[in-house]
N, C-alpha and C. Protein backbone atom coordinates (compact mmCIF):
# COMPACT_ATOMS: atom_id res chain seq x y z
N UNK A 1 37.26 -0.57 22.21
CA UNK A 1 37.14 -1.81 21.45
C UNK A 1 38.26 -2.75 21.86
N UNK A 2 37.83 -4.05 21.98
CA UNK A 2 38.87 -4.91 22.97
C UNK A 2 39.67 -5.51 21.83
N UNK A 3 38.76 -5.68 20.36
CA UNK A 3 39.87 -6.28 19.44
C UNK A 3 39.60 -5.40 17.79
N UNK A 4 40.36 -4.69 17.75
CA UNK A 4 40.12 -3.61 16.86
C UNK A 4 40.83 -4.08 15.78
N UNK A 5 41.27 -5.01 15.45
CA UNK A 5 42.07 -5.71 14.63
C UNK A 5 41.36 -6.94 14.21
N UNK A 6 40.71 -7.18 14.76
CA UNK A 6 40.17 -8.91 14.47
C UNK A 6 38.51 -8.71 13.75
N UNK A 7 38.97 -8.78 12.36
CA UNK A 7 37.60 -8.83 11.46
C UNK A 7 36.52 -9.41 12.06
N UNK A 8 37.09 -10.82 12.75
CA UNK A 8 35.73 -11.77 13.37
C UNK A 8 35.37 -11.35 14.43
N UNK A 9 35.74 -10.22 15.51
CA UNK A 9 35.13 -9.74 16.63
C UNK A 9 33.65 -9.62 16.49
N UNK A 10 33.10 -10.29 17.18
CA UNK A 10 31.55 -10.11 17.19
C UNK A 10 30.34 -10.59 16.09
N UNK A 11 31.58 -11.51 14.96
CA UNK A 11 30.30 -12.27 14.36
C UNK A 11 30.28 -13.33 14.96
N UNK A 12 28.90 -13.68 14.67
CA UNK A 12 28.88 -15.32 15.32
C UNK A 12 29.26 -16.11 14.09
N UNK A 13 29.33 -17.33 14.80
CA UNK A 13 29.80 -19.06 13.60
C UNK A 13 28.82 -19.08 13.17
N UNK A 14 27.18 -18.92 13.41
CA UNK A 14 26.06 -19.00 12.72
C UNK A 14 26.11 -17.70 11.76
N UNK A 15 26.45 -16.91 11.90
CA UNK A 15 26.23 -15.88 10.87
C UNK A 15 27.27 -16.11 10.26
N UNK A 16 28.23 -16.54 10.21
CA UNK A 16 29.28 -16.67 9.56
C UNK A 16 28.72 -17.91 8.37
N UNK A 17 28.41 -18.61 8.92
CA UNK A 17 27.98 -20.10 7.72
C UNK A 17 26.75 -19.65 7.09
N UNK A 18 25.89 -18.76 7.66
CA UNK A 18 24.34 -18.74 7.14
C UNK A 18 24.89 -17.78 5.74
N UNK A 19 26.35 -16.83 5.90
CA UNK A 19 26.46 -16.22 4.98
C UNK A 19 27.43 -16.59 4.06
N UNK A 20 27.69 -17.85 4.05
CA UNK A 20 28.81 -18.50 3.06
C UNK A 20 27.82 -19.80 2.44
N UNK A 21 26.78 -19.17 3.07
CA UNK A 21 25.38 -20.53 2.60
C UNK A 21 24.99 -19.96 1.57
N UNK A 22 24.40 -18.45 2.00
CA UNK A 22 23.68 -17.33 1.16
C UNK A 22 25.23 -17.07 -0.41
N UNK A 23 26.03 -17.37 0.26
CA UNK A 23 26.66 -16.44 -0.84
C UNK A 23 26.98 -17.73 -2.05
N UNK A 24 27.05 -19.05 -1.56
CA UNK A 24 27.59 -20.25 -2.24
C UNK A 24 27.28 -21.50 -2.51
N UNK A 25 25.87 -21.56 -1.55
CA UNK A 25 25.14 -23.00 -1.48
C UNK A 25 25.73 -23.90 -1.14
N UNK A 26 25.16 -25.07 -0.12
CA UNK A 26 25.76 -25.67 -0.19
C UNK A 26 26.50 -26.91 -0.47
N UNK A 27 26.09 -27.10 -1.96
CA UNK A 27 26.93 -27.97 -2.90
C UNK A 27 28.43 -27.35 -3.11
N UNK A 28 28.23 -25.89 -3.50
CA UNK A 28 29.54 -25.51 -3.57
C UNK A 28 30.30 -25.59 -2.22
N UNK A 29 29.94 -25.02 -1.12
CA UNK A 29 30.65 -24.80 0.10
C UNK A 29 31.34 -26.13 0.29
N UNK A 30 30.38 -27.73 0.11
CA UNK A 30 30.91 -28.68 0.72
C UNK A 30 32.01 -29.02 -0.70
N UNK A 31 32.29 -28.42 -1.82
CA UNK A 31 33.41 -28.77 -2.51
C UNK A 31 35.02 -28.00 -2.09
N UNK A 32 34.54 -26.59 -1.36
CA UNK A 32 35.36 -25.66 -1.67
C UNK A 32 36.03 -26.26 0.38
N UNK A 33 35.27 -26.90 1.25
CA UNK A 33 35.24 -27.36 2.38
C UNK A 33 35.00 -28.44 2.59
N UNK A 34 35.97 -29.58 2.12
CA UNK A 34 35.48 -31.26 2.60
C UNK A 34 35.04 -31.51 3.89
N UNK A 35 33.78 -31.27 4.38
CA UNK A 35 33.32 -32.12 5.30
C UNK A 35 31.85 -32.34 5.75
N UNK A 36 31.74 -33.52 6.07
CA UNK A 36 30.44 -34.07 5.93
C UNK A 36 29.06 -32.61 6.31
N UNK A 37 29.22 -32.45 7.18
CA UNK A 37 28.39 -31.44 7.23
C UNK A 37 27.70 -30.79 6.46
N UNK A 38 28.72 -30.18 5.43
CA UNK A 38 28.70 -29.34 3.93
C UNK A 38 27.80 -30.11 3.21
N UNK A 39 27.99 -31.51 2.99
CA UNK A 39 28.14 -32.49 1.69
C UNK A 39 26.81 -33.51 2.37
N UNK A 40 26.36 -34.04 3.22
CA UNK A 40 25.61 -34.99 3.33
C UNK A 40 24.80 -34.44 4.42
N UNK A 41 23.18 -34.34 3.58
CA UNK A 41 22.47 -34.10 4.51
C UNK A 41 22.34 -32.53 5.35
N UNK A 42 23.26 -31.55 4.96
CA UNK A 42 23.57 -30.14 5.07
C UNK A 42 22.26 -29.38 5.94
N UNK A 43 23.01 -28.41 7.20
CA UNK A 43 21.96 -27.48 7.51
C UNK A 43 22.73 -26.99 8.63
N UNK A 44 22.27 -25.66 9.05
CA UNK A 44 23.28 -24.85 9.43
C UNK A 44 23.15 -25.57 11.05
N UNK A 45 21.74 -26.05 11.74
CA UNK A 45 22.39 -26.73 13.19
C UNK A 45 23.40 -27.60 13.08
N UNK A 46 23.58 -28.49 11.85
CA UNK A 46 24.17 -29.63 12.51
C UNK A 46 25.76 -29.61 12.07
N UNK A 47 25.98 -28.27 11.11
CA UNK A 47 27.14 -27.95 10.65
C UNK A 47 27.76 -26.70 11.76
N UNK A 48 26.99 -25.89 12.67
CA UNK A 48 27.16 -25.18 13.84
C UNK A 48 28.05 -26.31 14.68
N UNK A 49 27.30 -27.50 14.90
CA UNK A 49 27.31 -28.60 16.36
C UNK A 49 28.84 -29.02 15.81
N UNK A 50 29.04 -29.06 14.65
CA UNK A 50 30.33 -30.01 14.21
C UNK A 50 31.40 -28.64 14.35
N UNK A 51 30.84 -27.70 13.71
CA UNK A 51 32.02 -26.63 13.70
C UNK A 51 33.15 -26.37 15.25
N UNK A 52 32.10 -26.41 16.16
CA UNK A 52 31.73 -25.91 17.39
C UNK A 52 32.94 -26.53 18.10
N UNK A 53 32.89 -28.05 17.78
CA UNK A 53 33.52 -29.01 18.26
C UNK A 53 34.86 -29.29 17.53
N UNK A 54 35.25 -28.88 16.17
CA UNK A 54 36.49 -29.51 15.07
C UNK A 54 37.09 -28.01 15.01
N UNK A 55 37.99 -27.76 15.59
CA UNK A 55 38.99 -26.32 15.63
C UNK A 55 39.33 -26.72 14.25
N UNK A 56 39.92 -27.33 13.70
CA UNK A 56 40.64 -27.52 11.90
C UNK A 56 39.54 -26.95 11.52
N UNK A 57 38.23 -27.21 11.51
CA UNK A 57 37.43 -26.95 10.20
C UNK A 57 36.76 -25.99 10.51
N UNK A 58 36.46 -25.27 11.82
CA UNK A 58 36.53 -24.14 11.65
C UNK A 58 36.82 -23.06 11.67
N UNK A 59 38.44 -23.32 11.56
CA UNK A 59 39.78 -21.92 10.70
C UNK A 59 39.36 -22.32 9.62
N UNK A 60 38.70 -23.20 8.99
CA UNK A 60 38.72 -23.27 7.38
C UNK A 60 37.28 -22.63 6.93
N UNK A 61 36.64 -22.65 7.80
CA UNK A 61 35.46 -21.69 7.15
C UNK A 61 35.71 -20.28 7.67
N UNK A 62 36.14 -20.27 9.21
CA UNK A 62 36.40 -18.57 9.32
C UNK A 62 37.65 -18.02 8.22
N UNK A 63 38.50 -18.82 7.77
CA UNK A 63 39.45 -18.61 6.63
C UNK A 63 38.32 -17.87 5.42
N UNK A 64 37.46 -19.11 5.01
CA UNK A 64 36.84 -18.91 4.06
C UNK A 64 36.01 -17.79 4.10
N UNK A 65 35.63 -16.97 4.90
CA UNK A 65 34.48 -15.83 5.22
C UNK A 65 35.42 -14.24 5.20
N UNK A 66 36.43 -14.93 5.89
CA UNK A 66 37.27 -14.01 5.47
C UNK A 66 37.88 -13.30 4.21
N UNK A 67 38.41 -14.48 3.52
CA UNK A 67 38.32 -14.19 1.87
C UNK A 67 37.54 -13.50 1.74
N UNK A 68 35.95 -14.29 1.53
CA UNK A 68 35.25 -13.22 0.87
C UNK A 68 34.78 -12.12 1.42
N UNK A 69 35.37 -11.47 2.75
CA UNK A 69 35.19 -9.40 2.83
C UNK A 69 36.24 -9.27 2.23
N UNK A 70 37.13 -9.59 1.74
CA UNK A 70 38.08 -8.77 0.86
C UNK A 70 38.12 -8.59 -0.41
């Protein structure tokens, strides 16, 4: 195993949001995560395309996914 330490080894950013979707909706997500994505117009391509591209916001959702396995 190349990273036996790193919780996020091998999830994807789509499974990562589809399950902070499932676990929180996303009215809550875009309160608990200011950004448009979340909040206007919401869906996991076009919040993937933004993630993909904004390193800040997404340590703040892999932050957030993290929380909740613990």
């Amino acid at each position: 195993m190349a990273q036996p330490n790193n919780p996020l080894h091998g999830v994807t950013l789509e499974t990562i949001v589809t399950e902070l979707v499932a676990r929180h909706g996303w009215e809550k997500l875009g309160h608990m995560i200011d950004v448009r994505c979340f909040t206007h117009d919401p869906s996991v391509k076009s919040s993937l395309t933004f993630l993909r591209k904004t390193p800040w916001a997404r340590k703040k959702v892999e932050d957030l996914y993290l929380r909740g396995l613990r």
